[in-house]
Protein backbone atom coordinates (compact mmCIF):
# COMPACT_ATOMS: atom_id res chain seq x y z
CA UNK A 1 -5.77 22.84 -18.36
CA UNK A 2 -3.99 19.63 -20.09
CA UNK A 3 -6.58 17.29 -22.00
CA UNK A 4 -5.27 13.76 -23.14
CA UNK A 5 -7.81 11.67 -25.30
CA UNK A 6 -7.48 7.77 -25.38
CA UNK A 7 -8.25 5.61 -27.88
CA UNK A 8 -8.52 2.04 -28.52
CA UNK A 9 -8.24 0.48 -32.42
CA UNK A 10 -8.74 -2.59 -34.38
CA UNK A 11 -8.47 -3.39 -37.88
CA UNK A 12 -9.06 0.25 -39.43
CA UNK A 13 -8.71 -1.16 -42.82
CA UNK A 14 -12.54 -2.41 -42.78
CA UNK A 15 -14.02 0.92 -41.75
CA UNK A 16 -16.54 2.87 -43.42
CA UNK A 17 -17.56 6.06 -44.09
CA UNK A 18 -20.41 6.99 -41.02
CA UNK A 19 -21.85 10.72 -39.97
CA UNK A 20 -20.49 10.94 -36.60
CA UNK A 21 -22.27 13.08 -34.30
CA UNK A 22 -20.91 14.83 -30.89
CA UNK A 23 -22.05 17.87 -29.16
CA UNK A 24 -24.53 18.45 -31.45
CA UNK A 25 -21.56 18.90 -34.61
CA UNK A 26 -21.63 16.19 -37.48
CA UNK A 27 -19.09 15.24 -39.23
CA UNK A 28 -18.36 12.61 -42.10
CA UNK A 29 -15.50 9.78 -41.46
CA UNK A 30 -14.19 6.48 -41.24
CA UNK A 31 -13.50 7.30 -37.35
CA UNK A 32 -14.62 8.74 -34.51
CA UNK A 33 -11.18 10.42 -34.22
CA UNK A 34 -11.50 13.55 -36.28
CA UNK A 35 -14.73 14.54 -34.72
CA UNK A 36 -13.67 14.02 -31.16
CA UNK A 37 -10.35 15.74 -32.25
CA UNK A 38 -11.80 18.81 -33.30
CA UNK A 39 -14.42 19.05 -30.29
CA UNK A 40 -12.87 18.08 -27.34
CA UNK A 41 -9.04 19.85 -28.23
CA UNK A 42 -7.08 17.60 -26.57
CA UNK A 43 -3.23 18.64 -26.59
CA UNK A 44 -2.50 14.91 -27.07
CA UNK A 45 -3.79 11.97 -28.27
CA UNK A 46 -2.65 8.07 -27.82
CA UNK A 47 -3.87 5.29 -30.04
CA UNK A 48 -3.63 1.79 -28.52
CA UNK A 49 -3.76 -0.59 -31.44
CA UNK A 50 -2.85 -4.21 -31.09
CA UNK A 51 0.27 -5.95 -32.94
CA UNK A 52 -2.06 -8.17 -34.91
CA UNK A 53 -2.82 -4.88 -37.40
CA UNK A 54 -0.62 -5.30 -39.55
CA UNK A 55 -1.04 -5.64 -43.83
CA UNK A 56 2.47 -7.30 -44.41
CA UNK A 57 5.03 -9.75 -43.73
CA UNK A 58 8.07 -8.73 -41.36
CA UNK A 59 10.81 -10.01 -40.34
CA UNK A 60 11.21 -9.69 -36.74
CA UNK A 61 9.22 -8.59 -33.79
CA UNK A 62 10.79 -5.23 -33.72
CA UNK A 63 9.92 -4.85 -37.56
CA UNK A 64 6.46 -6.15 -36.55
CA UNK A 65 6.14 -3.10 -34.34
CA UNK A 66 7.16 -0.75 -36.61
CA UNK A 67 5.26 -1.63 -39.56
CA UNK A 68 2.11 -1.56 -37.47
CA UNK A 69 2.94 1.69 -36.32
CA UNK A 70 3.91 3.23 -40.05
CA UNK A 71 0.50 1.34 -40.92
CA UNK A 72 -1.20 3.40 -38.57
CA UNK A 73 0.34 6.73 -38.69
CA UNK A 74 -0.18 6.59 -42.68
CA UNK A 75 -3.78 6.09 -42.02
CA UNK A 76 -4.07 8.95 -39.98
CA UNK A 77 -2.56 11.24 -42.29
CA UNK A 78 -4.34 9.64 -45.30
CA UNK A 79 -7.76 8.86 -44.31
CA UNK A 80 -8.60 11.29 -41.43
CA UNK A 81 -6.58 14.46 -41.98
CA UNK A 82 -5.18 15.11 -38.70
CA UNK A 83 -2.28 16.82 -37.51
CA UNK A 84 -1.27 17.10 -33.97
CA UNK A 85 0.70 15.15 -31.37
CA UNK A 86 -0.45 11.81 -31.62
CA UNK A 87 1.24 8.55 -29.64
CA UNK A 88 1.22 5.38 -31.51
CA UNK A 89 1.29 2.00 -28.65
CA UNK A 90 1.22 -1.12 -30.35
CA UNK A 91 0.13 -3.43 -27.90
CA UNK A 92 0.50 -6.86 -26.93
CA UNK A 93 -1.93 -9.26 -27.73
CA UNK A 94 -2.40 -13.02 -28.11
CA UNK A 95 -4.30 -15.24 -30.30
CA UNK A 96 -4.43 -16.58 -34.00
CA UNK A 97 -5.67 -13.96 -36.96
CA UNK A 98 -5.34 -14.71 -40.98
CA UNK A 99 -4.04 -11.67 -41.99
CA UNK A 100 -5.59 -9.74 -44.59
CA UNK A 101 -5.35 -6.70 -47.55
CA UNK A 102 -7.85 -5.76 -49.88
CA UNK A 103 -9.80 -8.58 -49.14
CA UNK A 104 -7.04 -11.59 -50.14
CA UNK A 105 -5.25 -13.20 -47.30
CA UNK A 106 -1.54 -12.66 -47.15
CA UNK A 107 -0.72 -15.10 -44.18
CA UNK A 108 -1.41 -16.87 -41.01
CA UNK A 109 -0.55 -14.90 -37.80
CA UNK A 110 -0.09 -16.31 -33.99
CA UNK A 111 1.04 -14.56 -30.80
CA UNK A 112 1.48 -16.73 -28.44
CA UNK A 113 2.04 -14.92 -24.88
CA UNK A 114 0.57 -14.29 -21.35
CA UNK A 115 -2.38 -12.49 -21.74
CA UNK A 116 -1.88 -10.03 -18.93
CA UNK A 117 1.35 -8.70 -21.04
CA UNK A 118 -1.27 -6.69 -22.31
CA UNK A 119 -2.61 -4.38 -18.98
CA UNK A 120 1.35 -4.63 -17.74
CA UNK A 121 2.26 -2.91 -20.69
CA UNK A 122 -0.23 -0.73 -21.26
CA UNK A 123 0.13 0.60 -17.32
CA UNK A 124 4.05 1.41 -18.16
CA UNK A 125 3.34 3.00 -20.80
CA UNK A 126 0.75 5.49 -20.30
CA UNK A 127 2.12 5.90 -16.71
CA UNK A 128 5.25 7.11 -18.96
CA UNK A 129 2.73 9.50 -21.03
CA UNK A 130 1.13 10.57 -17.85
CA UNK A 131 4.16 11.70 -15.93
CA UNK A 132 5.14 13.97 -18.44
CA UNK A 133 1.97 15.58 -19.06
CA UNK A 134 2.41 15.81 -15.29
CA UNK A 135 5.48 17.96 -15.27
CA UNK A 136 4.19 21.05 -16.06
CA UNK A 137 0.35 20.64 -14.89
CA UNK A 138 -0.79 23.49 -12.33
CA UNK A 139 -4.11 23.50 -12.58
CA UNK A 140 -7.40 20.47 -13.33
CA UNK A 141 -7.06 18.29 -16.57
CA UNK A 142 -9.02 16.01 -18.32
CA UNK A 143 -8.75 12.53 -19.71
CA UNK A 144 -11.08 11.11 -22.31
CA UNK A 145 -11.19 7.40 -23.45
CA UNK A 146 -13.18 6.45 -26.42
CA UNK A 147 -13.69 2.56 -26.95
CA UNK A 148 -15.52 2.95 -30.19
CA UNK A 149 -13.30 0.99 -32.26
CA UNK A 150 -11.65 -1.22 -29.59
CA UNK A 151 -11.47 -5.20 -29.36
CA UNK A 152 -11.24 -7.59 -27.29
CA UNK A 153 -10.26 -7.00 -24.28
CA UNK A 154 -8.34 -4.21 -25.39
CA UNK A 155 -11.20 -1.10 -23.94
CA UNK A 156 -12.19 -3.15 -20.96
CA UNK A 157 -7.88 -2.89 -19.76
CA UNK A 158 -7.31 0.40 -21.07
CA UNK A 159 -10.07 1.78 -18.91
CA UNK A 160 -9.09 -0.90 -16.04
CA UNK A 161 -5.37 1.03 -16.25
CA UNK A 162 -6.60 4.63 -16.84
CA UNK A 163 -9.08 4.48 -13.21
CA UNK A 164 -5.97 3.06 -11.16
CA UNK A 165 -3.68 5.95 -12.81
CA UNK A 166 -5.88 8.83 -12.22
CA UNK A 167 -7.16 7.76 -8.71
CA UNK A 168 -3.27 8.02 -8.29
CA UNK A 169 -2.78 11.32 -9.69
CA UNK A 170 -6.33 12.03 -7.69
CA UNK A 171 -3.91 12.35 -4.70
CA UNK A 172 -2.35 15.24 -5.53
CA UNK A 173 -3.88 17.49 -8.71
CA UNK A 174 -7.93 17.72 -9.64
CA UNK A 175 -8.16 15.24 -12.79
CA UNK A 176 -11.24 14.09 -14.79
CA UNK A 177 -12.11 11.09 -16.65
CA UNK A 178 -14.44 10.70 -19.37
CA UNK A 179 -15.66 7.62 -21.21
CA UNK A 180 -16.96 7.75 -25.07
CA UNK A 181 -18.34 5.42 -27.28
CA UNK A 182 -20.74 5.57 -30.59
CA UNK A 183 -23.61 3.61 -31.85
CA UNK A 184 -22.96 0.57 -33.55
CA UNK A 185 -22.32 0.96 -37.28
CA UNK A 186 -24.27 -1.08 -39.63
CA UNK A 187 -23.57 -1.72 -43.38
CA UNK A 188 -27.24 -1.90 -44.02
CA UNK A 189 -28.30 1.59 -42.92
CA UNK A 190 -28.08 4.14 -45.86
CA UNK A 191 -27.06 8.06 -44.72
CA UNK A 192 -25.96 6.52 -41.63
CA UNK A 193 -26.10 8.96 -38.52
CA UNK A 194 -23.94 7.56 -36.00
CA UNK A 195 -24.32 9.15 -32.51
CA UNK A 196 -20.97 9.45 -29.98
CA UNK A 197 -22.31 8.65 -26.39
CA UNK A 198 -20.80 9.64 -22.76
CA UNK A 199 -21.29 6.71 -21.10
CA UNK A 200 -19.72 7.54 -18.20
CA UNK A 201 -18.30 11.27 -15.83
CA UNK A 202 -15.74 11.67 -13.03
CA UNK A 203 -15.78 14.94 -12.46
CA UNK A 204 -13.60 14.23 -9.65
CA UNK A 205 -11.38 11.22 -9.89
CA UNK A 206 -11.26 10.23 -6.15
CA UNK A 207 -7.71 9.11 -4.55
CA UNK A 208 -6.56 5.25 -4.37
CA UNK A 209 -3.82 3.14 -4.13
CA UNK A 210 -4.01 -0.78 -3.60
CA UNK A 211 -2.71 -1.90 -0.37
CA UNK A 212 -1.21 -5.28 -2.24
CA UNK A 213 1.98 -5.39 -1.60
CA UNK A 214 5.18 -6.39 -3.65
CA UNK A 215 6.85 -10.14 -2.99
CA UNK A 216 3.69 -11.99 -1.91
CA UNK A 217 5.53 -15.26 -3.07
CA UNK A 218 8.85 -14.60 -1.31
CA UNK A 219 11.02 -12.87 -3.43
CA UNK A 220 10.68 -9.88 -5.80
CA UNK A 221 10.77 -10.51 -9.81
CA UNK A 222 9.74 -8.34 -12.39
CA UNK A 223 9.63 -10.37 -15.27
CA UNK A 224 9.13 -14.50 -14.98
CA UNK A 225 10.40 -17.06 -18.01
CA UNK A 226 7.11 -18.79 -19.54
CA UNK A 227 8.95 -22.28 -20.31
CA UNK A 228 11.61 -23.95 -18.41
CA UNK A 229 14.99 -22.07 -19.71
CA UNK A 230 18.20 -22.44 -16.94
CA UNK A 231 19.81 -19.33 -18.78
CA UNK A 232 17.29 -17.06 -19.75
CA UNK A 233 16.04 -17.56 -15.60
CA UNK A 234 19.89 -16.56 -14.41
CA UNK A 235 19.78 -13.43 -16.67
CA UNK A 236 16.23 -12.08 -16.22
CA UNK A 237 17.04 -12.83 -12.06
CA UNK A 238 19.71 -10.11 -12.10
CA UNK A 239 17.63 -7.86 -14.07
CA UNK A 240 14.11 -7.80 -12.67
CA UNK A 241 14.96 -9.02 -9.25
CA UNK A 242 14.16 -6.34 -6.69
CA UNK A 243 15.93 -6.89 -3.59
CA UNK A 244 14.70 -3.93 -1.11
CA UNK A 245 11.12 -4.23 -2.11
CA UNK A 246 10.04 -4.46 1.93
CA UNK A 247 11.23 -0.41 1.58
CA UNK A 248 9.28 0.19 -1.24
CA UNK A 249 6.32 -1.75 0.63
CA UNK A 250 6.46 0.79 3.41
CA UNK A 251 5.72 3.31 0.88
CA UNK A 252 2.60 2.15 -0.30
CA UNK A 253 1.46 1.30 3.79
CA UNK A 254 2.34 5.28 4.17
CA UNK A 255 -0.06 6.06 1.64
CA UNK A 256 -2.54 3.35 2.28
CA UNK A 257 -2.47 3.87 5.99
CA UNK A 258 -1.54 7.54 6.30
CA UNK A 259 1.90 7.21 7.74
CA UNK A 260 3.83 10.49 7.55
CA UNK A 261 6.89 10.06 8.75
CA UNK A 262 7.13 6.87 7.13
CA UNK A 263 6.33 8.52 3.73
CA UNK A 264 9.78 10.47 4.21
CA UNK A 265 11.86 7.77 5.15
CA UNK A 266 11.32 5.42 3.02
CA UNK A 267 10.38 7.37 -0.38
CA UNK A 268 11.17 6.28 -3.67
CA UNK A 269 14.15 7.27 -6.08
CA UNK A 270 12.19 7.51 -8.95
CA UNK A 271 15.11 7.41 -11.52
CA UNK A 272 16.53 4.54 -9.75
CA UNK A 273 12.77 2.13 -10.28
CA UNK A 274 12.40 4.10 -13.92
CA UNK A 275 15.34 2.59 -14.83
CA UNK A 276 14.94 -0.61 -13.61
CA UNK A 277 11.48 -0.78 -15.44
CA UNK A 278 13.14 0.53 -18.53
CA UNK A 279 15.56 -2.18 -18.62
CA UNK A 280 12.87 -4.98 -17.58
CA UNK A 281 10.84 -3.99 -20.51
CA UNK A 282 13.59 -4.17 -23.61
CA UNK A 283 14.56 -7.21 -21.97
CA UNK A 284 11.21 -8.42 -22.51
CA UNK A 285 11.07 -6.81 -25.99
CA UNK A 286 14.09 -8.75 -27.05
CA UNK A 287 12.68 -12.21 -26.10
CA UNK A 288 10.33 -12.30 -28.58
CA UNK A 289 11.10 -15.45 -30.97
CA UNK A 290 9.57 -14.67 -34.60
CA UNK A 291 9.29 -18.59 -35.83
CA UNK A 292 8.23 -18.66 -39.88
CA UNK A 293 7.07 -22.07 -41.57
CA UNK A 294 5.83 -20.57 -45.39
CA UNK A 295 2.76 -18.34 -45.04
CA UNK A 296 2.37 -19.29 -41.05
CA UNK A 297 4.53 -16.56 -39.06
CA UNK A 298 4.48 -17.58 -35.14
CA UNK A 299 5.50 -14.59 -32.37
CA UNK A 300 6.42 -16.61 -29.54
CA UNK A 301 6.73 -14.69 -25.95
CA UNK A 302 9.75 -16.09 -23.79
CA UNK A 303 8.74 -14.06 -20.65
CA UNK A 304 6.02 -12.22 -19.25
CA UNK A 305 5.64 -9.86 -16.26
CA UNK A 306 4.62 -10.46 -12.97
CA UNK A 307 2.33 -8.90 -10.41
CA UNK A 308 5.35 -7.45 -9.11
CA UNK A 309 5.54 -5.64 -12.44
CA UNK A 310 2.19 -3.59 -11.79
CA UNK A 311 3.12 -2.98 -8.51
CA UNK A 312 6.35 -1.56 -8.99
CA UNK A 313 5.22 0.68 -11.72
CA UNK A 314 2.11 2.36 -9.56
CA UNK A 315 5.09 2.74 -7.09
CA UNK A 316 7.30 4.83 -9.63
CA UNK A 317 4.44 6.65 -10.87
CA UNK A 318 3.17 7.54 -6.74
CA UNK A 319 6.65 9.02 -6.41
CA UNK A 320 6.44 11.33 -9.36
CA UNK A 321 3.00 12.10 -8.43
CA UNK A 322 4.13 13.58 -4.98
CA UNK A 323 7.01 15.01 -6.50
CA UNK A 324 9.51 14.71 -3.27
CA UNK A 325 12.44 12.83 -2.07
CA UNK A 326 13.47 11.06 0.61
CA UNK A 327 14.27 12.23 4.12
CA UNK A 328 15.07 9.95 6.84
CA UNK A 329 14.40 13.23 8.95
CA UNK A 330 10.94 15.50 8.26
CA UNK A 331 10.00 18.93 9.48
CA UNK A 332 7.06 18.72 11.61
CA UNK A 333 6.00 21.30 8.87
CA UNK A 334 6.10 18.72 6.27
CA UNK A 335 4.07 16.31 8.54
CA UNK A 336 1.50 18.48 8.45
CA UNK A 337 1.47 18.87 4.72
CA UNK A 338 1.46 15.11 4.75
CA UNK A 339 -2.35 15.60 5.78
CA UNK A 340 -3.48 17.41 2.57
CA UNK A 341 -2.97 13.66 1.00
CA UNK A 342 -5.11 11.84 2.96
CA UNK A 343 -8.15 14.45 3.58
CA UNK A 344 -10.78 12.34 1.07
CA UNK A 345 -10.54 9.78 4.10
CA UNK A 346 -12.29 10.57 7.19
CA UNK A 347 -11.03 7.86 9.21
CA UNK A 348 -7.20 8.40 8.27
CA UNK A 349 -7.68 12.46 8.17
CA UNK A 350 -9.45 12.34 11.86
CA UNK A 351 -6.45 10.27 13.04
CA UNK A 352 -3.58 12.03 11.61
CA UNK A 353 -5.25 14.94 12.86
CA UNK A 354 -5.86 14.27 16.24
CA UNK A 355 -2.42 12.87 16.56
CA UNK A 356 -0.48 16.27 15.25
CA UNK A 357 -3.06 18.32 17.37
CA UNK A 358 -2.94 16.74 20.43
CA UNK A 359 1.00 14.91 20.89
CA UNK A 360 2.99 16.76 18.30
CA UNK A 361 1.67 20.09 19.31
CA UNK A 362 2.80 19.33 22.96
CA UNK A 363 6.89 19.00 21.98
CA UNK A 364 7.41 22.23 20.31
CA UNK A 365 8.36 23.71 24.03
CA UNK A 366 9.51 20.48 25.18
CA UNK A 367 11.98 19.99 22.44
CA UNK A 368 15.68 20.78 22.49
CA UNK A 369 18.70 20.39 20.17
CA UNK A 370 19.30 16.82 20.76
CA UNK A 371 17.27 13.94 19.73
CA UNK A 372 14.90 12.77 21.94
CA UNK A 373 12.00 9.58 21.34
CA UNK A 374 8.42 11.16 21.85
CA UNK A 375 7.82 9.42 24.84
CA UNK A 376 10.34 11.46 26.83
CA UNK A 377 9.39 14.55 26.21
CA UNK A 378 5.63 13.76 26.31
CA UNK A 379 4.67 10.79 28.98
CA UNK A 380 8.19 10.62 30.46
CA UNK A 381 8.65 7.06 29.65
CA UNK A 382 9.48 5.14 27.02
CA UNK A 383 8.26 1.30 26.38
CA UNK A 384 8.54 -1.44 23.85
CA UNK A 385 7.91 -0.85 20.49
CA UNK A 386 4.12 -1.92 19.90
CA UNK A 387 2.98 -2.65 16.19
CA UNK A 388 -0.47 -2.36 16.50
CA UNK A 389 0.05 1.15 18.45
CA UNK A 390 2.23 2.03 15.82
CA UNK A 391 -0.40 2.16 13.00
CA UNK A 392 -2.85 3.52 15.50
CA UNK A 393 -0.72 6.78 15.75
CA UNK A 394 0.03 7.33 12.25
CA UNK A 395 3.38 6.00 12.64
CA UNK A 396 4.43 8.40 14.98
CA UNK A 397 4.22 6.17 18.02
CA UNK A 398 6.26 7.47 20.90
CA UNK A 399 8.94 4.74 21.27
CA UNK A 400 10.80 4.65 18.51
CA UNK A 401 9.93 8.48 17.28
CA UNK A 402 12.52 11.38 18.18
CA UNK A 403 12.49 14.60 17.61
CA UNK A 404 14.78 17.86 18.23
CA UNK A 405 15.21 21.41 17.14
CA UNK A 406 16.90 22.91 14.40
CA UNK A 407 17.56 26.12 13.28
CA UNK A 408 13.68 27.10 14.79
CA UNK A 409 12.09 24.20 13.48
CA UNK A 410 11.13 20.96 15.15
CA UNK A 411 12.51 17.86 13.03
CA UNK A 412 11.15 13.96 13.42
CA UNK A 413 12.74 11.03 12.79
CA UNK A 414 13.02 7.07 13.43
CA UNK A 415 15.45 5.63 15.89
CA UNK A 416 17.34 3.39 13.17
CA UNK A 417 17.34 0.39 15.84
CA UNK A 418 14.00 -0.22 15.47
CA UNK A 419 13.91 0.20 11.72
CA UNK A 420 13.01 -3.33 10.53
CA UNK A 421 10.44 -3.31 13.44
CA UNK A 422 9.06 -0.18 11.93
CA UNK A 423 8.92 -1.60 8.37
CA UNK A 424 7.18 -5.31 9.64
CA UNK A 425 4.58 -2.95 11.07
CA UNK A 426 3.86 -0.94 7.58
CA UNK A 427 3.59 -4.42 5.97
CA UNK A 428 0.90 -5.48 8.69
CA UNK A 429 -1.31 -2.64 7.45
CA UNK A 430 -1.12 -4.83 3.95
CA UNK A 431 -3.23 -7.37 2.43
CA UNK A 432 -0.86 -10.17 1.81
């Protein structure tokens, strides 16, 4: 079993010392960390803790980053004791803050950026820690989020990014999801006793993927320029443009819609889209303009990402979930398999399973060595292709699906002509 704990920080240089209790074990710290830590024996551990955490000047955003996360990981060694693998993401965030240490102010701070910069990052980034943790799971894990010290927005996103992840993963591997928070501190209180509440279970994350689809205004772009810039808008188009996205949307209708053969064809190269998200994001990284006027330091955004952005990253993370590749032409074995994915939905698993049971059984002694469209071998005619029909028979509708023999096995694939027909029909089983 692999167990990841989440956490979500502010400003740890105001804690105090609390009793923290949690399964019935107290102990004495400044966080809920080394208590949660030593109970729950998680095998990693990610702090999220905003950019705006920081206790000294800089002089760039990259240094920014940095010193937050030396800040951090100093405090952890210092204050709470703990030793383990521990991520530090320093996250975007936007807004004004007087920075502070020891109680005098050492300058004026403001981000200025799109405030979903924040959940877009966030998403890539555990969806990074994720899908290695991924690698070598084989049996149920566990995911805890504690919001104790979060701000802002920063626990309501986190757990926002963390359901959509896991109901991905939920389509392949047993995960669960648990949600932590303590009572309030108060200053006032002597011998405080501060309890650590479950405030929410998943003992079974349940599958889901959104059915929105990528280029809902026309085009494709990963990353969009926040003020009018002719240059910046030339480079960031050859970077974060995606120009097959209507593939990639007949992906998500095969896993939406429970389209096998579809799911094949038009799957993913994951190392293809992680590089183009790795690229998108230091592209972003390096348009950050640090603009200093005496004690007032301004971090001024130049992009942000788009829907497109999100979209594209559930996308690469779905294709290392599944772990496969793509195959224009399936095993009716593998078609079969396909229904394991979709079995938490009645409707689609009913479907998909009348279909294989009732027309795909029927070709096995039908079938020969050359490729032949289902309706041949089955109703002895072949029509026009029909959309609607198409997403009625889990993809496999009998006019544009052949199938032959190979080596013992029965093989399925799409007649090529019809491709763009095919994908227009995964896109109609979209909200748009």
């Amino acid at each position: 079993m692999k167990r990841l704990l989440i956490t979500t920080w502010g400003d740890y240089s105001s804690w105090s010392k609390a009793s923290y209790v949690f399964n019935s074990k107290e102990k004495e710290s400044v966080s809920t960390l080394p208590i949660l830590f030593d109970e729950l024996k998680p095998d990693k551990v990610v702090i999220i803790i905003p950019e705006s955490v920081i206790y000294e000047k800089f002089s760039s955003y990259d240094d920014l980053i940095q010193k937050v996360k030396e800040g951090c990981s100093n405090f952890i060694s210092e204050k709470l004791g703990i030793s383990g693998e521990i991520t530090i993401i320093v996250s975007p965030i936007v807004g004004n803050f007087i920075i502070k240490k020891n109680g005098k102010s050492l300058f004026y701070l403001q981000i200025d950026r799109d405030t979903k910069d924040f959940y877009n990052f966030i998403l890539y980034n555990i969806s990074k820690i994720l899908s290695n943790i991924l690698a070598d799971l084989k049996d149920k894990s566990e995911v805890y989020l504690d919001i104790s010290h979060g701000i802002n927005f920063l626990p309501t996103l986190t757990y926002q990014v963390l359901i959509e992840l896991l109901s991905l993963i939920a389509y392949t591997k047993s995960i669960s999801f648990y949600v932590y928070n303590s009572e309030p501190y108060s200053r006032d209180i002597p011998e405080l006793k501060l309890h650590i509440n479950e405030i929410e279970r998943r003992e079974k994350m349940e599958p889901y993927l959104s059915s929105n689809p990528l280029g809902k205004s026309g085009n494709c772009r990963l990353l969009k320029v926040r003020d009018k810039d002719e240059n910046l808008s030339k480079i960031i188009s050859e970077i974060s443009t995606i120009r097959i996205y209507n593939e990639q949307n007949a992906f998500i209708s095969s896993i939406v819609n429970g389209l096998p053969l579809v799911f094949y064809t038009f799957y993913p190269n994951h190392e293809e889209i992680s590089n183009k998200l790795s690229c998108v994001v230091d592209k972003w990284k390096e348009t950050h303009d640090l603009i200093t006027n005496g004690q007032k330091f301004m971090v001024k955004s130049r992009l942000s990402f788009t829907e497109d952005f999100k979209i594209f990253v559930k996308i690469w993370f779905a294709s290392i979930i599944f772990g496969l590749q793509r195959n224009a032409e399936a095993e009716l074995k593998k078609i079969k398999e396909f229904i394991n994915f979709v079995k938490h939905d009645g409707l689609k698993y009913n479907l998909l399973s009348r279909t294989l049971g009732m027309d795909l059984e029927q070709i096995k002694d039908k079938c020969g060595y050359e490729w032949k469209k289902l309706g041949e071998l089955i109703t002895k005619t072949v029509g026009d292709f029909d959309p609607q029909n198409f997403l009625a028979h889990a993809g496999l509708e009998y006019n544009v699906t052949e199938a032959r023999k190979e080596d013992y096995k029965i093989k399925l694939r799409y007649d090529m002509n019809y491709i763009k027909n095919i994908i227009y029909a995964c896109i109609e089983g979209l909200f748009r």
